[in-house]
C-alpha atoms as a PDB file:
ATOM      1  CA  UNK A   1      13.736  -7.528  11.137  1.00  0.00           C
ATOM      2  CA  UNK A   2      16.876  -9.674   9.986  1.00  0.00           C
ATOM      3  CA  UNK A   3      19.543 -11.099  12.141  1.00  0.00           C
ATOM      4  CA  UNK A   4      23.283 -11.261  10.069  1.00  0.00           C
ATOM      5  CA  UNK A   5      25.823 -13.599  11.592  1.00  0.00           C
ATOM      6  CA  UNK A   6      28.920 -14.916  10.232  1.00  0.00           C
ATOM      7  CA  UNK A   7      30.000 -19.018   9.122  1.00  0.00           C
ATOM      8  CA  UNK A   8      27.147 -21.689   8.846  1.00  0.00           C
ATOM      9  CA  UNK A   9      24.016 -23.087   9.853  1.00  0.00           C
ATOM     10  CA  UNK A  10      25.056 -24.687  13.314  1.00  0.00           C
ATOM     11  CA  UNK A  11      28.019 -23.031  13.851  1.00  0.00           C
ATOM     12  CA  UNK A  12      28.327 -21.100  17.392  1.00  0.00           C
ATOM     13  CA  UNK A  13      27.521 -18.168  16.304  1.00  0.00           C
ATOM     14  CA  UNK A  14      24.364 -19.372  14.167  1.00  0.00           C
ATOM     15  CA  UNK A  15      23.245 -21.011  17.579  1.00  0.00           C
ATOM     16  CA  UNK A  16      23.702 -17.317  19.369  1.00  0.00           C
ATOM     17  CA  UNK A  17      21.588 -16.194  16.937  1.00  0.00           C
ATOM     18  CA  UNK A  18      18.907 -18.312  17.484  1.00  0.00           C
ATOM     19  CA  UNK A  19      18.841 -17.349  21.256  1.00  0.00           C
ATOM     20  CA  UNK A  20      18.614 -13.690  20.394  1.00  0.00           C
ATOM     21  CA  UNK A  21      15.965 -13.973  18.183  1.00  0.00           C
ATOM     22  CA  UNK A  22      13.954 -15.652  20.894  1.00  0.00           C
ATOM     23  CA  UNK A  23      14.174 -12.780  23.155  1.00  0.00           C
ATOM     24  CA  UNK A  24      12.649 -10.629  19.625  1.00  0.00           C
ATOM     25  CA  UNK A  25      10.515 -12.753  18.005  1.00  0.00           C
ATOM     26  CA  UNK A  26      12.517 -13.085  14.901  1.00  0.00           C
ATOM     27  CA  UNK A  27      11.900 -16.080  12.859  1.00  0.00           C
ATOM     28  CA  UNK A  28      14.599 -18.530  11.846  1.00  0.00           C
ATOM     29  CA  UNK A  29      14.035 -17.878   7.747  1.00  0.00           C
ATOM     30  CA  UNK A  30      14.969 -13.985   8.932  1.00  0.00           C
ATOM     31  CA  UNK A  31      18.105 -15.168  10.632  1.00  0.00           C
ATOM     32  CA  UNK A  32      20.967 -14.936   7.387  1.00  0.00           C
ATOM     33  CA  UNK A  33      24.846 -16.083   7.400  1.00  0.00           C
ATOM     34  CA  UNK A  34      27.216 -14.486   5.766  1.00  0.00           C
ATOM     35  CA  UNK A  35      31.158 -15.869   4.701  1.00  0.00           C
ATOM     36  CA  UNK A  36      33.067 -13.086   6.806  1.00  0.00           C
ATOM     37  CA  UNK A  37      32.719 -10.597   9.562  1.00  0.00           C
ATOM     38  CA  UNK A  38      33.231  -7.767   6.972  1.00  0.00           C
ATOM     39  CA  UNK A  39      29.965  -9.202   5.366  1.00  0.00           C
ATOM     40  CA  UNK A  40      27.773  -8.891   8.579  1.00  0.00           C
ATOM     41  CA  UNK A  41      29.117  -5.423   9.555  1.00  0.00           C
ATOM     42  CA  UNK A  42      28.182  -4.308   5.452  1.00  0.00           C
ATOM     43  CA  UNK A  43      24.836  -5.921   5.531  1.00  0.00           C
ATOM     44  CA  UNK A  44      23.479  -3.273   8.621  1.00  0.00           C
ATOM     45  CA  UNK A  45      20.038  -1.128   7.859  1.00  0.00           C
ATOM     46  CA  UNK A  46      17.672  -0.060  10.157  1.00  0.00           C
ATOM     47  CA  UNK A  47      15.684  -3.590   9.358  1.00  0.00           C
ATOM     48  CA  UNK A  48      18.462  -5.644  10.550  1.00  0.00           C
ATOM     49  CA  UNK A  49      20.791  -6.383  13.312  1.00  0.00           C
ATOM     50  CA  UNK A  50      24.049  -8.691  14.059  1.00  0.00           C
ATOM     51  CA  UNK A  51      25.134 -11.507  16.253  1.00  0.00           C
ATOM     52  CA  UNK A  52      29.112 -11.113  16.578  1.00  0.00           C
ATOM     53  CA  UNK A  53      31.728 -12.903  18.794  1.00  0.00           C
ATOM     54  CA  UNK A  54      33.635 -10.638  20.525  1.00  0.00           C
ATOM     55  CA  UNK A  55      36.060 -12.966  22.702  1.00  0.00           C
ATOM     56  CA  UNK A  56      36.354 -16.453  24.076  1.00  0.00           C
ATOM     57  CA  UNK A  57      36.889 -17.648  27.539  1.00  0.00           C
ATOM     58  CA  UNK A  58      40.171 -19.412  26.804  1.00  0.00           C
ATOM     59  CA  UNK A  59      40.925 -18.004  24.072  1.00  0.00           C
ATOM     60  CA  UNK A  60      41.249 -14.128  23.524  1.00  0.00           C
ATOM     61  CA  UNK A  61      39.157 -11.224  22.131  1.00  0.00           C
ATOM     62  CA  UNK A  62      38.250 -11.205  18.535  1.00  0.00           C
ATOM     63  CA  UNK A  63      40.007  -8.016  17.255  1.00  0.00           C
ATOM     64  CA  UNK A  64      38.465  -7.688  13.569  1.00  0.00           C
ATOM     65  CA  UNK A  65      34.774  -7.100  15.367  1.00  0.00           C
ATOM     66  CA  UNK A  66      36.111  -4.559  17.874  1.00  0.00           C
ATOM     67  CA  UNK A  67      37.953  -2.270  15.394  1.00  0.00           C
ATOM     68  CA  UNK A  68      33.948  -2.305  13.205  1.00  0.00           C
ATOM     69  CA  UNK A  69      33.126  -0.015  15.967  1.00  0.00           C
ATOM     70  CA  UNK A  70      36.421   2.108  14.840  1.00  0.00           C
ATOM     71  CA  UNK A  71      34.567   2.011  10.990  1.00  0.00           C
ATOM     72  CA  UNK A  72      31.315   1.845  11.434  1.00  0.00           C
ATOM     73  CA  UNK A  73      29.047   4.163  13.818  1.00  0.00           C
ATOM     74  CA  UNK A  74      26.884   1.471  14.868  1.00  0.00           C
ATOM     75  CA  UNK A  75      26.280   0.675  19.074  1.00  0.00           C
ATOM     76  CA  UNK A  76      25.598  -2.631  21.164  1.00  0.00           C
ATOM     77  CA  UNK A  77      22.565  -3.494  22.840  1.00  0.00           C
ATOM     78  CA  UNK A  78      23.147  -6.506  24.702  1.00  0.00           C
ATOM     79  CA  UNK A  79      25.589  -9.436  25.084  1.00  0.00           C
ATOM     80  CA  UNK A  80      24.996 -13.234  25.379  1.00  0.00           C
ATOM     81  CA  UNK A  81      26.781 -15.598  26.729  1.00  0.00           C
ATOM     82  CA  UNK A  82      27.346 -18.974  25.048  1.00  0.00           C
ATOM     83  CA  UNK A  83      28.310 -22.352  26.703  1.00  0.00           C
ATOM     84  CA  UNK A  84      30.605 -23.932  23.676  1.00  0.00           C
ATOM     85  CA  UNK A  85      30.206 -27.359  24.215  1.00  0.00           C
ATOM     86  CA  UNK A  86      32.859 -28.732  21.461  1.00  0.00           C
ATOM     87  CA  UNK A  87      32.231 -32.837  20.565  1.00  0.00           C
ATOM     88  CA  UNK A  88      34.707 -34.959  18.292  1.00  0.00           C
ATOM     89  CA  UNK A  89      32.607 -36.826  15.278  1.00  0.00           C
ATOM     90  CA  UNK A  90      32.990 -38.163  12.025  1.00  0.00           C
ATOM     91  CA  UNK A  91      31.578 -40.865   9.550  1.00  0.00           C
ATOM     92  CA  UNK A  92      33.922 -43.733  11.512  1.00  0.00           C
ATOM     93  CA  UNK A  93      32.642 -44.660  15.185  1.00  0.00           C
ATOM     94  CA  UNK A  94      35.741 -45.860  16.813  1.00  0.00           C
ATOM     95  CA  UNK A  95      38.822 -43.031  17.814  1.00  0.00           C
ATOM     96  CA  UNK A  96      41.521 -45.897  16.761  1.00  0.00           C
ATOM     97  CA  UNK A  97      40.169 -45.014  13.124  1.00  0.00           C
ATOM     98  CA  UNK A  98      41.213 -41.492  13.362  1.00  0.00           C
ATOM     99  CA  UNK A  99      44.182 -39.553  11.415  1.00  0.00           C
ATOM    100  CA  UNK A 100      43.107 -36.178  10.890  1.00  0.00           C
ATOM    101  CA  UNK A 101      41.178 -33.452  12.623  1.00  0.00           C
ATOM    102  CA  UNK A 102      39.299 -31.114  11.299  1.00  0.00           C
ATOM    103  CA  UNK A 103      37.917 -27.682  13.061  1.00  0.00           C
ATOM    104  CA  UNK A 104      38.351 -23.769  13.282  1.00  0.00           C
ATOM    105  CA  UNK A 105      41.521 -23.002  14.722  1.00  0.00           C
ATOM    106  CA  UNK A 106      40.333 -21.229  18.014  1.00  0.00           C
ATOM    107  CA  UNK A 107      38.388 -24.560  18.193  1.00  0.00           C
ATOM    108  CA  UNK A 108      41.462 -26.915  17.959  1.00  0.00           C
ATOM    109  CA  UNK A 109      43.267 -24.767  20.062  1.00  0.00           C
ATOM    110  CA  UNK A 110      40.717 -24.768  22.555  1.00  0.00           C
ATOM    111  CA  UNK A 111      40.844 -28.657  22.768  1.00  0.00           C
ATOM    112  CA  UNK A 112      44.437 -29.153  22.722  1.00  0.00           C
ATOM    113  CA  UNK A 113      44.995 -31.627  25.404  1.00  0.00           C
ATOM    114  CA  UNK A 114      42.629 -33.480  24.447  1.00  0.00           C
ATOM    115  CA  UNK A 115      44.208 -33.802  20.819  1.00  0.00           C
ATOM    116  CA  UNK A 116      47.475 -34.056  22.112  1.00  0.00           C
ATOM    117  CA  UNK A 117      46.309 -37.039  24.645  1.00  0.00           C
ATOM    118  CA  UNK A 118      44.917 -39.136  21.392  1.00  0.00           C
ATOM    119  CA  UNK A 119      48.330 -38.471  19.206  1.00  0.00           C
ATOM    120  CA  UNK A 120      45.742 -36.615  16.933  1.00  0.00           C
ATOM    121  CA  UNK A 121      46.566 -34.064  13.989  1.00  0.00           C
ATOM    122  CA  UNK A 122      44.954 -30.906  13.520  1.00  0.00           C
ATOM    123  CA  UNK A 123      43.991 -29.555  10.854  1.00  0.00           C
ATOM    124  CA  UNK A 124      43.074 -26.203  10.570  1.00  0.00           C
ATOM    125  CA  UNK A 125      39.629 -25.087   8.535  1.00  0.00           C
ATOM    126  CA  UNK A 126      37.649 -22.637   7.534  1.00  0.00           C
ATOM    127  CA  UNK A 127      34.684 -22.818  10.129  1.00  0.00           C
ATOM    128  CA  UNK A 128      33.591 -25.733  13.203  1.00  0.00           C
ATOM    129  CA  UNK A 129      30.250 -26.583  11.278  1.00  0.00           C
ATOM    130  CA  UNK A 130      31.869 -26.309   7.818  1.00  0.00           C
ATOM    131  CA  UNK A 131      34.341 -28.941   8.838  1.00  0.00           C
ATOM    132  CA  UNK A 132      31.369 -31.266   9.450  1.00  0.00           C
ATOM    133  CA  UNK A 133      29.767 -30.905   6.566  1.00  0.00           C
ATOM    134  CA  UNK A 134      33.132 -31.039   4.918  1.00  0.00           C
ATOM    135  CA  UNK A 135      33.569 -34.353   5.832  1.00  0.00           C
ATOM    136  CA  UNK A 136      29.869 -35.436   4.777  1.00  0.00           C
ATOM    137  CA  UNK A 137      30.068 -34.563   1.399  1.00  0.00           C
ATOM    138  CA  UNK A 138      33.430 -35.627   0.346  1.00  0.00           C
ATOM    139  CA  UNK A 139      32.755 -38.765   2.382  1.00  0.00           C
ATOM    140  CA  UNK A 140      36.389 -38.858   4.185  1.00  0.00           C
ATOM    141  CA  UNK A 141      37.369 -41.201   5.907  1.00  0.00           C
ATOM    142  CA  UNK A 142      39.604 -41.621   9.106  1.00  0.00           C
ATOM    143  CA  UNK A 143      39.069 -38.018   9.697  1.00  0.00           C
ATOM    144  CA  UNK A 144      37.333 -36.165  12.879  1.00  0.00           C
ATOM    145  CA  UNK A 145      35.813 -33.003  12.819  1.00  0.00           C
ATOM    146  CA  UNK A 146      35.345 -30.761  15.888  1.00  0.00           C
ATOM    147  CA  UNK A 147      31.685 -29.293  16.168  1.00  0.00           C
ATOM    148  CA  UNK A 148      28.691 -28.292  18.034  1.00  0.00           C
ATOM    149  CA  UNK A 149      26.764 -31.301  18.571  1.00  0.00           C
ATOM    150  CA  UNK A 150      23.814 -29.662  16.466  1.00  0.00           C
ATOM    151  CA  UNK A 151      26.030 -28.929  13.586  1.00  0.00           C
ATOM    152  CA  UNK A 152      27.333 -33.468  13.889  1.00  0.00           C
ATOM    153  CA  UNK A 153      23.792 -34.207  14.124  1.00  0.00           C
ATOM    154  CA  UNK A 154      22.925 -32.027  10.936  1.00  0.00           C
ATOM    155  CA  UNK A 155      25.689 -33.721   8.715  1.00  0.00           C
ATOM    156  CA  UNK A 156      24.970 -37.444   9.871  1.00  0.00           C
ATOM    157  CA  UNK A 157      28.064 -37.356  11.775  1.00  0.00           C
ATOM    158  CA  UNK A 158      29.146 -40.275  14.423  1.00  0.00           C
ATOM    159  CA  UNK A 159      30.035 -38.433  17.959  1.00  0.00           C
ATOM    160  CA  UNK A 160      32.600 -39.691  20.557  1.00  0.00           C
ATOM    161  CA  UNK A 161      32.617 -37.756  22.775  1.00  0.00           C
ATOM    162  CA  UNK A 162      31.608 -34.442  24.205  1.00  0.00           C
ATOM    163  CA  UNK A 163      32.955 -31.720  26.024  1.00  0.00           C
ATOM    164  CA  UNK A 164      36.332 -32.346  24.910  1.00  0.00           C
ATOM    165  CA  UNK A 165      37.716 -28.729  25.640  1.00  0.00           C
ATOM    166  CA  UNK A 166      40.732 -28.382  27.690  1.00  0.00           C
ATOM    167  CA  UNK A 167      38.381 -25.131  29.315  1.00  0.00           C
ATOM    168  CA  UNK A 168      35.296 -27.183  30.862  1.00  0.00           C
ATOM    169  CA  UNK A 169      33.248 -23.419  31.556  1.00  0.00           C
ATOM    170  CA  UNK A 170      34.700 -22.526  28.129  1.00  0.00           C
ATOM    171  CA  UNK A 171      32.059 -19.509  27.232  1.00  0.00           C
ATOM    172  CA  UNK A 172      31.585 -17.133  23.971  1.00  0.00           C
ATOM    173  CA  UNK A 173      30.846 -13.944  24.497  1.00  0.00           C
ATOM    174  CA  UNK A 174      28.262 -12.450  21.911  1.00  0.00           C
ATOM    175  CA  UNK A 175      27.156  -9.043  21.439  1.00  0.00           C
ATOM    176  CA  UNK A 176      24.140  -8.049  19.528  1.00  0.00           C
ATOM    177  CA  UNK A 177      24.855  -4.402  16.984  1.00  0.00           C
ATOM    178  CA  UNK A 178      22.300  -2.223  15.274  1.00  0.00           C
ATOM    179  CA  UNK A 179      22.249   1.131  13.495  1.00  0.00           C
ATOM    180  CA  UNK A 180      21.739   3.923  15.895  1.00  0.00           C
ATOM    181  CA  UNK A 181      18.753   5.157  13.802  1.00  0.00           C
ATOM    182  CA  UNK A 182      17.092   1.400  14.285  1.00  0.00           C
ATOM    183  CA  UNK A 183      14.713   2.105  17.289  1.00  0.00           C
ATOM    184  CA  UNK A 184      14.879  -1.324  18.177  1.00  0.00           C
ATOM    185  CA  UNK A 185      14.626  -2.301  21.600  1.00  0.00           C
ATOM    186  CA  UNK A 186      15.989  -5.564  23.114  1.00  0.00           C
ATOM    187  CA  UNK A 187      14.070  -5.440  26.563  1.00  0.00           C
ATOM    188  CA  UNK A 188      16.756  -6.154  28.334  1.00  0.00           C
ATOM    189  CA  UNK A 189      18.753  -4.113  31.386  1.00  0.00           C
ATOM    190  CA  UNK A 190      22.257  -3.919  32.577  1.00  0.00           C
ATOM    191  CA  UNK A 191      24.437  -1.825  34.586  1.00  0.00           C
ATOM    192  CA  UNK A 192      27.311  -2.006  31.403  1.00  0.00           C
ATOM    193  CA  UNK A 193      29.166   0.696  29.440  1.00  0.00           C
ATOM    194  CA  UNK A 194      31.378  -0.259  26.652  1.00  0.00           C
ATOM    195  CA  UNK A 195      33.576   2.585  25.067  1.00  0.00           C
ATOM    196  CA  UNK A 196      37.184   2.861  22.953  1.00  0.00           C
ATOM    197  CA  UNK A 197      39.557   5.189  23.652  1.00  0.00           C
ATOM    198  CA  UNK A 198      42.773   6.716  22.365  1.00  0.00           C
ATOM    199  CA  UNK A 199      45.196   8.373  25.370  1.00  0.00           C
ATOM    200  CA  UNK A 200      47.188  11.466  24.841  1.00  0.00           C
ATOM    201  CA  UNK A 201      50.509  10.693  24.392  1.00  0.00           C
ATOM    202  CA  UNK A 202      51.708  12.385  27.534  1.00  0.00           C
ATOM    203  CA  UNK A 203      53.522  11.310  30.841  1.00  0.00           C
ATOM    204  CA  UNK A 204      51.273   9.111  32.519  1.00  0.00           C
ATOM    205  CA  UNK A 205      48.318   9.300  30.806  1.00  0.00           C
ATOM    206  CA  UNK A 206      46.795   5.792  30.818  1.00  0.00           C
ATOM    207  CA  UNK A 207      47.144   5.863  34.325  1.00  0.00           C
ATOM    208  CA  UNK A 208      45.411   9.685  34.664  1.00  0.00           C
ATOM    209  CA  UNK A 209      42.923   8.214  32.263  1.00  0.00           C
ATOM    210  CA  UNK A 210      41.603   5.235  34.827  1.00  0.00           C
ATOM    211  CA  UNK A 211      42.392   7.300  37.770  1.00  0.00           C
ATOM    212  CA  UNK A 212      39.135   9.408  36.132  1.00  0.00           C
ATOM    213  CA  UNK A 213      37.343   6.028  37.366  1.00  0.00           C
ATOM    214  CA  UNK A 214      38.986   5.175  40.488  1.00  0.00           C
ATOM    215  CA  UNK A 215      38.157   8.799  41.800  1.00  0.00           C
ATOM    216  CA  UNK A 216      34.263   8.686  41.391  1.00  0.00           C
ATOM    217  CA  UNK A 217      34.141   4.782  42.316  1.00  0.00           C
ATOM    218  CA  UNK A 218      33.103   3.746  38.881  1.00  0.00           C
ATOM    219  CA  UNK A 219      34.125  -0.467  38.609  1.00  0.00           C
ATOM    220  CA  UNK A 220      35.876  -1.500  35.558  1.00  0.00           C
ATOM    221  CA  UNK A 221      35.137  -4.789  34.046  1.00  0.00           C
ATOM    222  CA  UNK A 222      37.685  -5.173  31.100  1.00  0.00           C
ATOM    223  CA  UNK A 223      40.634  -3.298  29.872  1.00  0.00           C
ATOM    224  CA  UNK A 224      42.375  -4.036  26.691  1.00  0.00           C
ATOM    225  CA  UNK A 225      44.899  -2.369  24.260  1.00  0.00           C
ATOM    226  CA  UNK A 226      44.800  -2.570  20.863  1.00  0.00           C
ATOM    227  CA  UNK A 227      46.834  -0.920  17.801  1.00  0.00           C
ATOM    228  CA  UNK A 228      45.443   1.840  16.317  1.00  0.00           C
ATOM    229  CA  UNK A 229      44.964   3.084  12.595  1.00  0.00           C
ATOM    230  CA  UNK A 230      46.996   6.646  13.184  1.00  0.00           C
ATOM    231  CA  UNK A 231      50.570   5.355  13.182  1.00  0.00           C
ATOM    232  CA  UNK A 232      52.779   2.214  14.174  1.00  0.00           C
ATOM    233  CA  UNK A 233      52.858   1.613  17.899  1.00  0.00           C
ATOM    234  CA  UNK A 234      50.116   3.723  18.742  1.00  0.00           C
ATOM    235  CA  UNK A 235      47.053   2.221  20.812  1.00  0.00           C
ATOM    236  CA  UNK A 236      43.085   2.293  21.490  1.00  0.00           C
ATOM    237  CA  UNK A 237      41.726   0.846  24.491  1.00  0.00           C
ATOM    238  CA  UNK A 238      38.756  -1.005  24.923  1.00  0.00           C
ATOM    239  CA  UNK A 239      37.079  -0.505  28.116  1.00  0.00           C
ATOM    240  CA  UNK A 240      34.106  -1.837  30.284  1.00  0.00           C
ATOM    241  CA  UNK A 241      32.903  -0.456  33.678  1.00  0.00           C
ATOM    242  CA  UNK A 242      29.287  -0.429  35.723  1.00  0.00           C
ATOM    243  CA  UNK A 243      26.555   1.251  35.789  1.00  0.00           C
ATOM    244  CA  UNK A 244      24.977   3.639  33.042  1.00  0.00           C
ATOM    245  CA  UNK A 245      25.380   6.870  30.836  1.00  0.00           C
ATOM    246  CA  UNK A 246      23.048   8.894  33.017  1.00  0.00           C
ATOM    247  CA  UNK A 247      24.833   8.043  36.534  1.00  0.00           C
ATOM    248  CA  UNK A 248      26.175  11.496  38.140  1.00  0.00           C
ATOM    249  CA  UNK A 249      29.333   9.872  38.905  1.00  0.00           C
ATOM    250  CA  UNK A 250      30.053   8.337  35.442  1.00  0.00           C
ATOM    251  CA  UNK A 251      29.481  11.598  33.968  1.00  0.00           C
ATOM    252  CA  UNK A 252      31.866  13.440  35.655  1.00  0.00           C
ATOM    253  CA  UNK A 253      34.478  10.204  34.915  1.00  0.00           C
ATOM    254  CA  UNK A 254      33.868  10.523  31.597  1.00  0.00           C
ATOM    255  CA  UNK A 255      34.563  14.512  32.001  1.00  0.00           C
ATOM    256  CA  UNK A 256      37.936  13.885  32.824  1.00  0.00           C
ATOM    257  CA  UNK A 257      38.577  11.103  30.982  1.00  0.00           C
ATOM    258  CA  UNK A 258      37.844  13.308  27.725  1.00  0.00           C
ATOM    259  CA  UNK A 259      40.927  15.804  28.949  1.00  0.00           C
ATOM    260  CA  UNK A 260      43.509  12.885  28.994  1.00  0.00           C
ATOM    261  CA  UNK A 261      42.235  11.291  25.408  1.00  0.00           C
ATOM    262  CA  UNK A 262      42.284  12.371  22.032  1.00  0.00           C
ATOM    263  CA  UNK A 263      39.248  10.421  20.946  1.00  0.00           C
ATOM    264  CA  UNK A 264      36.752   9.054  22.532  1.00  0.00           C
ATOM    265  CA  UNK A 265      33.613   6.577  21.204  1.00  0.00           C
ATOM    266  CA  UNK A 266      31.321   5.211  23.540  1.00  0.00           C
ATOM    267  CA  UNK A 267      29.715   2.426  22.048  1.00  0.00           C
ATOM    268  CA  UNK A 268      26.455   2.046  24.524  1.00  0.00           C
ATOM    269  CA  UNK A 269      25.119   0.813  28.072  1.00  0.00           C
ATOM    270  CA  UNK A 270      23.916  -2.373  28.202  1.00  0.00           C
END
């Protein structure tokens, strides 16, 4: 079994990976990266799985993963949370040296007090870990990057200071995808449904279409809009709620749910 994740050794989402294949005795030579989320999502077989962001505590969700479920009929089976502990580091080893820094955008956005608070440039780039090693190769000087700590230690990188984001609980959500013909199991239980929807485009219906919730006393965790593929201005939504696919009550939400939308894809309890 492989595990497919996108960016670089020691980026966040390399470090998720490592956590998940702890919990399936995957080895770390099986766990592969790949340059874009496109990659990861084309790379599925029954012998492999993927690590994927899917939104950020302070920042937002990360559309380009949710719409694979629109492409692709793969399903989740669990999520992981990730503490992103951000640090500032580079080849210097005193802040009055710095110019430049260097990091992911969600990253430097996610730290922009601090930045702000040191007069310090961003500088957009490609990937947190890739700025790091950036750095160490083309030996630059008077420029930060911002990184995991693993990723500064890999790259024989100086760090300041950690925990630099303006978010101090700032979290990544993960979720892990397979094939649905992969009879993999994760071993893990929750009381979460994940599904995409389209509405009718009738009076009322988003409101008819959550009311199918409210009426059998079904919780909903997350709701979120999203443009669809059909035609300009027209939406999916992305929604979460308790408990599982074989609960009565969800059953007969989901019922009348289905009469209010046009399309419905549930992508798994987990």
């Amino acid at each position: 079994m492989k595990i497919y994740y996108q960016w670089n050794p020691w980026s966040y989402m390399n470090i998720a990976s490592l956590e998940v294949a702890k919990n399936l005795d995957i080895e770390e030579k099986d766990i592969i990266w790949v340059p874009e989320f496109s990659d990861v999502w084309e790379n599925i077989s029954d012998e492999s799985i993927w690590v994927l962001a899917i939104e950020n505590s302070y920042m937002w969700s990360i559309h380009p993963n949710i719409y694979g479920f629109i492409k692709y009929d793969y399903e989740i089976i669990w999520e992981y949370y990730l503490e992103i502990n951000h640090c500032i580091c580079s080849l210097e080893d005193n802040i009055k040296d710095i110019k430049e820094v260097y990091s992911q955008m969600p990253a430097l956005e996610q730290c922009h007090k601090y930045l702000k608070s040191k007069n310090l440039k961003p500088i957009p780039f490609w990937d947190t870990a890739l700025s790091a090693k950036h750095i160490k190769e083309n030996n630059l000087k008077w420029v930060w990057a911002i990184c995991s700590t693993k990723a500064a230690k890999l790259y024989g990188l100086n760090i300041l200071e950690e925990n630099i984001a303006d978010q101090k609980w700032n979290t990544t959500r993960f979720i892990i995808v397979k094939n649905k013909s992969n009879n993999l199991n994760y071993n893990l239980k929750s009381n979460k449904t994940s599904i995409i929807f389209e509405a009718k485009d009738i009076p009322a219906s988003l409101y008819k279409c959550l009311w199918a919730f409210a009426t059998n006393n079904i919780n909903l965790k997350k709701i979120e809009s999203m443009p669809s593929y059909n035609k300009s201005f027209s939406y999916y939504f992305w929604l979460e709620f308790e408990w599982n696919l074989e609960n009565k009550d969800l059953k007969k939400a989901l019922d009348e749910l289905e009469f209010f939308t046009k399309k419905i894809m549930i992508l798994w309890q987990y």
